[in-house]
N, C-alpha and C. Protein backbone atom coordinates (compact mmCIF):
# COMPACT_ATOMS: atom_id res chain seq x y z
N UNK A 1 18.05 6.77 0.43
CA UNK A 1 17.37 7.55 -0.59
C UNK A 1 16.68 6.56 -1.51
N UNK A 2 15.43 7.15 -1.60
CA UNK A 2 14.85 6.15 -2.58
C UNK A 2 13.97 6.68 -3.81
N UNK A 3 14.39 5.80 -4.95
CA UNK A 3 13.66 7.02 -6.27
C UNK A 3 13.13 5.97 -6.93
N UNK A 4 11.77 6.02 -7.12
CA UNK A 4 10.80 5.77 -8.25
C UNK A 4 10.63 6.33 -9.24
N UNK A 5 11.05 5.14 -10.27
CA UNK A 5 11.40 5.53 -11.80
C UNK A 5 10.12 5.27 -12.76
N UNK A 6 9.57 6.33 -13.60
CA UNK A 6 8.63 5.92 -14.21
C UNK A 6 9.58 6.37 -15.93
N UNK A 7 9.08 5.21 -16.45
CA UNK A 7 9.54 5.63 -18.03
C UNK A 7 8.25 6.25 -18.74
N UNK A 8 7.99 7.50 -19.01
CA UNK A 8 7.34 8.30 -19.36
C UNK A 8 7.14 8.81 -21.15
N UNK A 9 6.21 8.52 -21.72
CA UNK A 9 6.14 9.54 -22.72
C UNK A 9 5.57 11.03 -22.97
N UNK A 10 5.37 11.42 -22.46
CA UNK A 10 5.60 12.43 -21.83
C UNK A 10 5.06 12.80 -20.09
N UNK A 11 5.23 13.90 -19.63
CA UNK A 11 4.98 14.26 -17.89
C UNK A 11 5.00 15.56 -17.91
N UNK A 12 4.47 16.16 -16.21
CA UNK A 12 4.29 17.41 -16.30
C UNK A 12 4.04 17.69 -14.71
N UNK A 13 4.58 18.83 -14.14
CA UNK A 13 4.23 18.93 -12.64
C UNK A 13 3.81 20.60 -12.59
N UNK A 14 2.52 20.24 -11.39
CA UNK A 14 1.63 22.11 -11.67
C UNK A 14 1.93 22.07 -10.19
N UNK A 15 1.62 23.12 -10.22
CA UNK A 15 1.52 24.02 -9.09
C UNK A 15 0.69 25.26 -8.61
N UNK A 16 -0.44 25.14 -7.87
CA UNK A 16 -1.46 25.94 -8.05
C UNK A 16 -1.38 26.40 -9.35
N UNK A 17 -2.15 25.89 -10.26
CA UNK A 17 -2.94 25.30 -11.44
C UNK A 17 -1.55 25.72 -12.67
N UNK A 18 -0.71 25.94 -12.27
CA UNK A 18 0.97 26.36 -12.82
C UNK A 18 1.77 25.35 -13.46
N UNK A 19 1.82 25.02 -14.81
CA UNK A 19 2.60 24.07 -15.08
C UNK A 19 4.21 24.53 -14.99
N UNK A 20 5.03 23.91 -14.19
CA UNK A 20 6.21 24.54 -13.53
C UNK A 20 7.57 23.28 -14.85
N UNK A 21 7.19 22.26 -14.94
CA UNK A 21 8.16 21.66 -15.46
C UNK A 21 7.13 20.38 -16.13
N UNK A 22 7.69 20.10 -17.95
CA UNK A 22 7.08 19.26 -18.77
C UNK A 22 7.75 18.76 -19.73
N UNK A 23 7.94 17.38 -19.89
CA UNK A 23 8.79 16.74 -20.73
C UNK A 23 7.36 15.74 -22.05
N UNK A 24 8.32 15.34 -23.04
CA UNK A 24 7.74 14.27 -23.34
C UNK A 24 8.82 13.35 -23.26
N UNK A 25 9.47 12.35 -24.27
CA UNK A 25 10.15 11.24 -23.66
C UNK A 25 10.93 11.21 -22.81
N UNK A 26 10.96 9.96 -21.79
CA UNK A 26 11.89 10.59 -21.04
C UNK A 26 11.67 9.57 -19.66
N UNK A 27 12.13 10.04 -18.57
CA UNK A 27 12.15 9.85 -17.29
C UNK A 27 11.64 10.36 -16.32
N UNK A 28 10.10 10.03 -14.77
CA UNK A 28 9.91 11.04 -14.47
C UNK A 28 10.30 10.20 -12.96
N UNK A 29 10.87 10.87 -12.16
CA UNK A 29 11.84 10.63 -11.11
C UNK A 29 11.10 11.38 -9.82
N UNK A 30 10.49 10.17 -8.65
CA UNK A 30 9.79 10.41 -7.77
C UNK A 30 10.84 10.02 -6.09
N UNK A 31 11.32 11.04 -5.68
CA UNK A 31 12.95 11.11 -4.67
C UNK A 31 12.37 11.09 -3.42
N UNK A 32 12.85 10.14 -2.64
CA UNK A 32 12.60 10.27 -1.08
C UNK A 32 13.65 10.29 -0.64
N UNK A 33 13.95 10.74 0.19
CA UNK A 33 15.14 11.51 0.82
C UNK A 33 15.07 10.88 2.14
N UNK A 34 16.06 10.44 3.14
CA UNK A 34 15.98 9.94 4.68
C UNK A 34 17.04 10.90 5.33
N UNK A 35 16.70 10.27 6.60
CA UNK A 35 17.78 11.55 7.39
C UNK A 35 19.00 11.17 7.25
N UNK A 36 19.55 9.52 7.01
CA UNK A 36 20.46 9.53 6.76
C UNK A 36 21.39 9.72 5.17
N UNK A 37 21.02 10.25 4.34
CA UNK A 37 21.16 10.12 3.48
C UNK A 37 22.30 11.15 3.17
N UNK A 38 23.16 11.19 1.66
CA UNK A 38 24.73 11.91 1.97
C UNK A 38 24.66 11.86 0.38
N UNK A 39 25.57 12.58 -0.11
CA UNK A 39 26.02 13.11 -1.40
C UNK A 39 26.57 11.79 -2.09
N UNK A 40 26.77 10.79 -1.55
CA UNK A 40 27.30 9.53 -2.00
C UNK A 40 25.99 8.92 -2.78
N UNK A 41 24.98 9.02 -1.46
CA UNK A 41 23.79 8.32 -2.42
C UNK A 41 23.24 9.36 -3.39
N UNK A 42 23.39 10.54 -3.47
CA UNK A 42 22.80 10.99 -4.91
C UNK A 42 23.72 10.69 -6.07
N UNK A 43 25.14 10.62 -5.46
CA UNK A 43 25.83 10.30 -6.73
C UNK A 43 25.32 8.98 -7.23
N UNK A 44 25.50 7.55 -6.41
CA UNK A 44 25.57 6.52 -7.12
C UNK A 44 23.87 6.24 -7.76
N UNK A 45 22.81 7.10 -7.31
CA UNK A 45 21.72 7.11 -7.75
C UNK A 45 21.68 7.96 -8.93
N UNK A 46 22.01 8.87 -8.97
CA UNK A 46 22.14 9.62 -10.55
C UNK A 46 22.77 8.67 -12.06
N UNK A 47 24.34 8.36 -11.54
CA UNK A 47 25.01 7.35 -12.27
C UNK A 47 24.02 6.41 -12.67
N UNK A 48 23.36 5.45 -11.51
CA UNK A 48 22.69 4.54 -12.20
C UNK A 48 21.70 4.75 -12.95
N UNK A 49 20.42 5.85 -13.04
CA UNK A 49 19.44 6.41 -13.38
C UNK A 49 19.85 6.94 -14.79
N UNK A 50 21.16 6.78 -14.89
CA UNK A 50 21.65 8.04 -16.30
C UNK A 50 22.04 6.63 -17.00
N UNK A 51 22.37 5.51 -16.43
CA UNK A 51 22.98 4.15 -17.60
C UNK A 51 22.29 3.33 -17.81
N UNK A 52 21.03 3.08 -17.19
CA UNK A 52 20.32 2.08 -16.75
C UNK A 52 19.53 1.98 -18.44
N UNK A 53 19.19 0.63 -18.52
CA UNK A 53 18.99 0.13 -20.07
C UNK A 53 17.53 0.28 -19.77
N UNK A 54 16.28 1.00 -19.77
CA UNK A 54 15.16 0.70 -19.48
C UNK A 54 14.49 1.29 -20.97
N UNK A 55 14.83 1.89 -21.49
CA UNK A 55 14.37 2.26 -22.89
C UNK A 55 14.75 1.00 -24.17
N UNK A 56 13.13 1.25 -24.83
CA UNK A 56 13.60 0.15 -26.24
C UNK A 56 14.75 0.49 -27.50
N UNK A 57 15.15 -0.51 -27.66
CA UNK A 57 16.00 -0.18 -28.89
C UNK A 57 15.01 -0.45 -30.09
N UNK A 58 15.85 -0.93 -31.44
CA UNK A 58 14.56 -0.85 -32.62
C UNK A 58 14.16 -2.01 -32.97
N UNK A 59 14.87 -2.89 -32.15
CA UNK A 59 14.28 -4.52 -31.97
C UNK A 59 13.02 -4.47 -30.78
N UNK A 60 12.62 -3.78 -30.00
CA UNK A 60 11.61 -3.70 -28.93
C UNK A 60 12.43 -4.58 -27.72
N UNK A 61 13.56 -4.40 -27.57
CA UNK A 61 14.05 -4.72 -26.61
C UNK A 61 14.50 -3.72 -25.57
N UNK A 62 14.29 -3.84 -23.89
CA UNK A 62 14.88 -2.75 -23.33
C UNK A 62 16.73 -2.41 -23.36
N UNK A 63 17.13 -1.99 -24.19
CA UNK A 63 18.58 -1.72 -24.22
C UNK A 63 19.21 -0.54 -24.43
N UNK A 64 18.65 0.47 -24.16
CA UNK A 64 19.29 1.60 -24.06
C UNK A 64 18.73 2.79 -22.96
N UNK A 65 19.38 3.25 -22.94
CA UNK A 65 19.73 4.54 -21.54
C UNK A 65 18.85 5.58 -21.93
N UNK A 66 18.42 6.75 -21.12
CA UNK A 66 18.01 7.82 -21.31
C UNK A 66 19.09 8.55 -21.80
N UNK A 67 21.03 8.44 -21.92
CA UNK A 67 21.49 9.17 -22.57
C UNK A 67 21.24 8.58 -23.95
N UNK A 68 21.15 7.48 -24.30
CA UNK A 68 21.12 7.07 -25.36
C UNK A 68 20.44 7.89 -26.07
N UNK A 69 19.32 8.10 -25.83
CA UNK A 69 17.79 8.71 -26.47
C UNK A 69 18.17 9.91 -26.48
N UNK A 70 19.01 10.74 -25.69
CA UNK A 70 18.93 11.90 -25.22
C UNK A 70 17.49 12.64 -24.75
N UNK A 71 17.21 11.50 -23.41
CA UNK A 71 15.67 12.01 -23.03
C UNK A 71 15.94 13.09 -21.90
N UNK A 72 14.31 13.38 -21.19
CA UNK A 72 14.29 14.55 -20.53
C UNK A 72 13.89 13.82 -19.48
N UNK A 73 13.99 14.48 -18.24
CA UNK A 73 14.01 13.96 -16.60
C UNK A 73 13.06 15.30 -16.39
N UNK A 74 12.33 14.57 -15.45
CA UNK A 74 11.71 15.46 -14.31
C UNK A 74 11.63 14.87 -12.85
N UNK A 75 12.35 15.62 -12.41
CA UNK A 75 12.67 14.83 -10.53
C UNK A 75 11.58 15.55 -9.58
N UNK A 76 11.24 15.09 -8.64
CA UNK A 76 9.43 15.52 -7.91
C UNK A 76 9.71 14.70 -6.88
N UNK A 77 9.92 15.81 -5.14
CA UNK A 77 10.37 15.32 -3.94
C UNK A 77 8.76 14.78 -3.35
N UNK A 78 9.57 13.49 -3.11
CA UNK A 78 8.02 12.36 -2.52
C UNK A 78 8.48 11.81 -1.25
N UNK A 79 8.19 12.49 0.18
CA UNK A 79 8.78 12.09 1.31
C UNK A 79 7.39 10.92 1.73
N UNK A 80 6.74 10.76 0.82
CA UNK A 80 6.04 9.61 0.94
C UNK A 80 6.12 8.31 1.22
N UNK A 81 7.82 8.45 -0.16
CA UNK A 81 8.14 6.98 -0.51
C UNK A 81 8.71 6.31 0.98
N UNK A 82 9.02 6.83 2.15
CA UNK A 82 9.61 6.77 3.15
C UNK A 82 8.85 5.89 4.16
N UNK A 83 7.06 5.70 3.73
CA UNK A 83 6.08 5.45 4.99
C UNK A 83 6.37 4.63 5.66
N UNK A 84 5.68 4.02 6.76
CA UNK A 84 6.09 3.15 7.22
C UNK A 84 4.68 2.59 7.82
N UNK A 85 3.97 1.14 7.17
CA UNK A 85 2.86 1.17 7.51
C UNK A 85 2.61 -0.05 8.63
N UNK A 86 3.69 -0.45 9.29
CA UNK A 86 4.18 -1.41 10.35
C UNK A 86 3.22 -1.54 11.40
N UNK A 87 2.99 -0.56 11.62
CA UNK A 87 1.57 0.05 12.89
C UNK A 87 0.06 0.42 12.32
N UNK A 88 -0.85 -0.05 12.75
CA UNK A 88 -1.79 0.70 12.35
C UNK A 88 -2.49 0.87 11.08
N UNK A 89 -2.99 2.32 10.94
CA UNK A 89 -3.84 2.49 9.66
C UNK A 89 -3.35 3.58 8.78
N UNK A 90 -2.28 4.13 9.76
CA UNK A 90 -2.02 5.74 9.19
C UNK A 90 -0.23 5.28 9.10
N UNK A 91 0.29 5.72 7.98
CA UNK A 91 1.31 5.52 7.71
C UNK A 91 2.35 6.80 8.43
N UNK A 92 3.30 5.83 9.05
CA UNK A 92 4.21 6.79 9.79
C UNK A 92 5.57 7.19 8.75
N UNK A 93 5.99 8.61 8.81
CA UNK A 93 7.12 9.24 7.74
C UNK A 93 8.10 9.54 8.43
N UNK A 94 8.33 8.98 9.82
CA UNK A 94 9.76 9.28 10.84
C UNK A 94 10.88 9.07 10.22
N UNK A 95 10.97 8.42 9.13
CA UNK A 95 12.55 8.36 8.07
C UNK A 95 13.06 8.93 7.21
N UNK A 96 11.65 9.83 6.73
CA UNK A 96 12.10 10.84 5.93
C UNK A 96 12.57 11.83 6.50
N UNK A 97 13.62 12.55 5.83
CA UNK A 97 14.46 13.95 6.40
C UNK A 97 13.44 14.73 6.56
N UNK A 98 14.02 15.49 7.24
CA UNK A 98 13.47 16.90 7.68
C UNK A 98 13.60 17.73 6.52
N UNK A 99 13.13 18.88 6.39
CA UNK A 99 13.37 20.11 4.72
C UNK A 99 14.85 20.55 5.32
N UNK A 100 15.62 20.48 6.27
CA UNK A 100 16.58 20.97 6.14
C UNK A 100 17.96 20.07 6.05
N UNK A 101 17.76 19.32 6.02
CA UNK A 101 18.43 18.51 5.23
C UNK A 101 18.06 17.52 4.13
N UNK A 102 16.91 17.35 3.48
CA UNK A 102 16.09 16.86 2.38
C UNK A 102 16.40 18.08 1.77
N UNK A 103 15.95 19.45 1.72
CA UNK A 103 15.68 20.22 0.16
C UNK A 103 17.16 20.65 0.04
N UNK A 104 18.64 20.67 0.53
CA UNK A 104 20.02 20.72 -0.33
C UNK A 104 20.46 19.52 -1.04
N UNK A 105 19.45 18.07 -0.19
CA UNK A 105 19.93 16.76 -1.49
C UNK A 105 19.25 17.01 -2.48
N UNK A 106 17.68 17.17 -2.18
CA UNK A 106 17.32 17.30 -3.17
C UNK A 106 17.47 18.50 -4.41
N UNK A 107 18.45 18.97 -4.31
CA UNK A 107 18.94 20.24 -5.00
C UNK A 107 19.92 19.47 -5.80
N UNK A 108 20.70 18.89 -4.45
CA UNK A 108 21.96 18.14 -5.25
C UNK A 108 22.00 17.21 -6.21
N UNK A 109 21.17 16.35 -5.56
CA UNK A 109 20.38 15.72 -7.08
C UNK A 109 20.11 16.10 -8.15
N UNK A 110 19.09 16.82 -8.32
CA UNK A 110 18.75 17.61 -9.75
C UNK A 110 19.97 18.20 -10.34
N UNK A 111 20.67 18.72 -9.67
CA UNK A 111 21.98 19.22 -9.74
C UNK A 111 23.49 18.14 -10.49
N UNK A 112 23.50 17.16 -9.75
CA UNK A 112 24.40 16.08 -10.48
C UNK A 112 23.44 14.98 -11.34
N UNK A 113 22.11 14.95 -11.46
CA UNK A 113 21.33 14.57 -12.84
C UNK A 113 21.75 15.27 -14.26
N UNK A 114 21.44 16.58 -14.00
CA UNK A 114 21.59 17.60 -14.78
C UNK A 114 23.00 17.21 -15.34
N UNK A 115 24.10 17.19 -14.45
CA UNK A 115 25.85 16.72 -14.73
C UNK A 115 25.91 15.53 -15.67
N UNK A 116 25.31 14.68 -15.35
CA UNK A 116 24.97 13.40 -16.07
C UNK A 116 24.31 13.62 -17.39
N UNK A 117 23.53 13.93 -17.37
CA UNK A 117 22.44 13.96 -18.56
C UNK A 117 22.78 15.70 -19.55
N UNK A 118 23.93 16.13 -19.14
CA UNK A 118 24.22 17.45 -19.94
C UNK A 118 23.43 17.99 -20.48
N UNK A 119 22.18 17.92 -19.69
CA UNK A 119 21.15 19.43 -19.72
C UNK A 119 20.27 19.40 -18.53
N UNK A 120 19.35 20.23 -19.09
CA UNK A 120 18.96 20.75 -17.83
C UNK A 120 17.07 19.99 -17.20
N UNK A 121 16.98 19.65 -15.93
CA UNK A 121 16.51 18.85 -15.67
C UNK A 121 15.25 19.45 -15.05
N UNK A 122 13.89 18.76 -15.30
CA UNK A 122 12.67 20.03 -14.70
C UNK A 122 12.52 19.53 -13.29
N UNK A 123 11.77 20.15 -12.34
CA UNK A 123 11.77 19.85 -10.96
C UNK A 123 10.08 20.41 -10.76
N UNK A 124 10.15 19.58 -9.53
CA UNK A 124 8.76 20.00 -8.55
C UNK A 124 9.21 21.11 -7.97
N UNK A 125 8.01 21.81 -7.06
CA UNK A 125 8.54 22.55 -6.03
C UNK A 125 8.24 21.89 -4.55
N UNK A 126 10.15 21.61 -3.75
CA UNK A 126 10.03 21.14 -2.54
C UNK A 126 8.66 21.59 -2.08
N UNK A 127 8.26 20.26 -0.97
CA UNK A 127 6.92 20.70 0.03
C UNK A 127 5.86 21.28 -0.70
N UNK A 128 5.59 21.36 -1.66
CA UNK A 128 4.34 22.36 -2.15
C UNK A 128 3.19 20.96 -2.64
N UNK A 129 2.25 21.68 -2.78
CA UNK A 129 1.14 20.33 -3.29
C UNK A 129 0.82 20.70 -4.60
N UNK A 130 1.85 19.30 -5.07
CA UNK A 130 1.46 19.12 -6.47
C UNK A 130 0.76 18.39 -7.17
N UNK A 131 0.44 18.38 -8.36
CA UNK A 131 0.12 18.43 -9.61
C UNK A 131 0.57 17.49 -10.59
N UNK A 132 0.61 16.07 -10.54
CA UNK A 132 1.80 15.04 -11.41
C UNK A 132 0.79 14.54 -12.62
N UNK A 133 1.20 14.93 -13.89
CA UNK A 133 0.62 14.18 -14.62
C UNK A 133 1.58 13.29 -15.65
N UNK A 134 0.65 12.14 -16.31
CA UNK A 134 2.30 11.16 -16.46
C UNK A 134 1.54 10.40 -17.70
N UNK A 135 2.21 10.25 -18.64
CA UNK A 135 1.68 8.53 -19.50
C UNK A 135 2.97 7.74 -19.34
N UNK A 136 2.68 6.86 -18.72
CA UNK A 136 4.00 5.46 -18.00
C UNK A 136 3.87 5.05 -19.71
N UNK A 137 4.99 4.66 -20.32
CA UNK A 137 5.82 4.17 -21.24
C UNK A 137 5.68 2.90 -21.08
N UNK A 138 4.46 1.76 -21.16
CA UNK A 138 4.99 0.27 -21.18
C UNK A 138 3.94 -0.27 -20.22
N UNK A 139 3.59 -0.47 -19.00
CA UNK A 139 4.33 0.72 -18.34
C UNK A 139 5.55 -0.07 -17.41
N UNK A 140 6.79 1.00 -17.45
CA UNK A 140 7.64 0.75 -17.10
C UNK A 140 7.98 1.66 -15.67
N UNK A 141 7.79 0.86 -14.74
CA UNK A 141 8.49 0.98 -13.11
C UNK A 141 9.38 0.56 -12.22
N UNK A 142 10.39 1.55 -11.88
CA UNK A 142 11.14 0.95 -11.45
C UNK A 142 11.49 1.94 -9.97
N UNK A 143 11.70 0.85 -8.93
CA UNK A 143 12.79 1.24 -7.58
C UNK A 143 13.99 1.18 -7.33
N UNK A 144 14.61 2.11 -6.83
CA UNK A 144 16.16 2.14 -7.00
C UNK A 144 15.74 2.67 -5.32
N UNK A 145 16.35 2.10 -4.37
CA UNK A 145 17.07 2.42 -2.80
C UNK A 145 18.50 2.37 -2.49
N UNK A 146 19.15 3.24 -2.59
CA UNK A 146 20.57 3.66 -2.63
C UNK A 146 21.21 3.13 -1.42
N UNK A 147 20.60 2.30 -0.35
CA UNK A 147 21.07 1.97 0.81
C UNK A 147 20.96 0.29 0.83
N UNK A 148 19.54 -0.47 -0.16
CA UNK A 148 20.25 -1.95 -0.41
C UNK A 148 20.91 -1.85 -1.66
N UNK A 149 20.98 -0.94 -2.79
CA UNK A 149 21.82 -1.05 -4.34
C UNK A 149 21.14 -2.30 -4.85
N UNK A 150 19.91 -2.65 -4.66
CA UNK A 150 19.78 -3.88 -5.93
C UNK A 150 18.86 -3.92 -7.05
C-alpha cells in the first residue's frame, strides 16, 4: 500500500462538477492499494500518518502531528501510484488491486484514519473521475509504502 502525503492548506475533491469532500488545514492523502495488501498495512499506515511530525510548530520547525493541530484529512483512491513504467511508453497497473479487494481497504482505511484522528475524514469516490484541488503547505510531500516502512 502506498500513500502520498500532501500537507495542505486547504483541498477539495469534485465529482461531476460536485464538491463531495473539502478541508482547509490539514492532510490530503493520495492511497494505492496492491493485491497484496491486508488490514495490517492500513493499520501501520494510519498510525504513522496520524504521528508523523510534518506540521510547523511556532518556531517554524516541522514538529508536530496533524493530531496536534487537530487537522482535517481527505483520503482519494490513486491506483496510479502502483505504475509500472519498466517497459515501454505506457505505464503498466498489474499491482494494483482489483475494486474488489481495493474498495473494502480502502474503506478500511478511511475508517481506522477516522479512529485515529477522532473525527470524521472526507473521501473521493472509489473509481470515479475526479476533481483534486490542493494548495501544498511548503510544499510539503511525502511517501509512505507500507511494504518497505521507511
Amino acid at each position: 500500500m502506498r500513500v502520498l502525503i500532501q500537507r495542505v492548506s486547504s483541498a477539495s475533491v469534485s465529482v461531476n462538477d460536485e464538491k463531495i469532500a473539502k478541508i482547509s488545514s490539514g492532510l490530503l492523502l493520495l492511497l494505492g492499494i496492491e493485491g497484496e495488501d491486508s488490514l495490517e498495512d492500513v493499520e501501520w499506515l494510519c498510525k504513522k500518518i496520524s504521528t508523523m511530525r510534518i506540521f510547523n510548530d511556532e518556531d517554524g520547525k516541522m514538529n508536530r502531528s496533524i493530531l496536534d493541530l487537530d487537522g482535517e484529512a481527505i483520503v482519494v483512491s490513486q491506483f496510479t501510484l502502483h505504475a509500472s513504467t519498466k517497459k515501454g511508453n505506457r505505464p503498466s497497473y498489474i499491482k494494483a488491486a482489483r475494486p474488489e479487494v481495493a474498495i473494502p481497504l480502502y474503506n478500511d482505511f478511511i475508517n481506522e484514519l477516522e479512529n485515529q484522528l477522532n473525527k470524521k475524514v472526507g473521501s473521493g469516490e472509489f473509481g470515479a473521475m475526479m476533481q483534486v484541488e490542493l494548495v501544498n503547505d511548503g510544499p510539503v510531500t511525502i511517501i509512505l509504502d507500507s511494504k518497505r516502512r521507511e
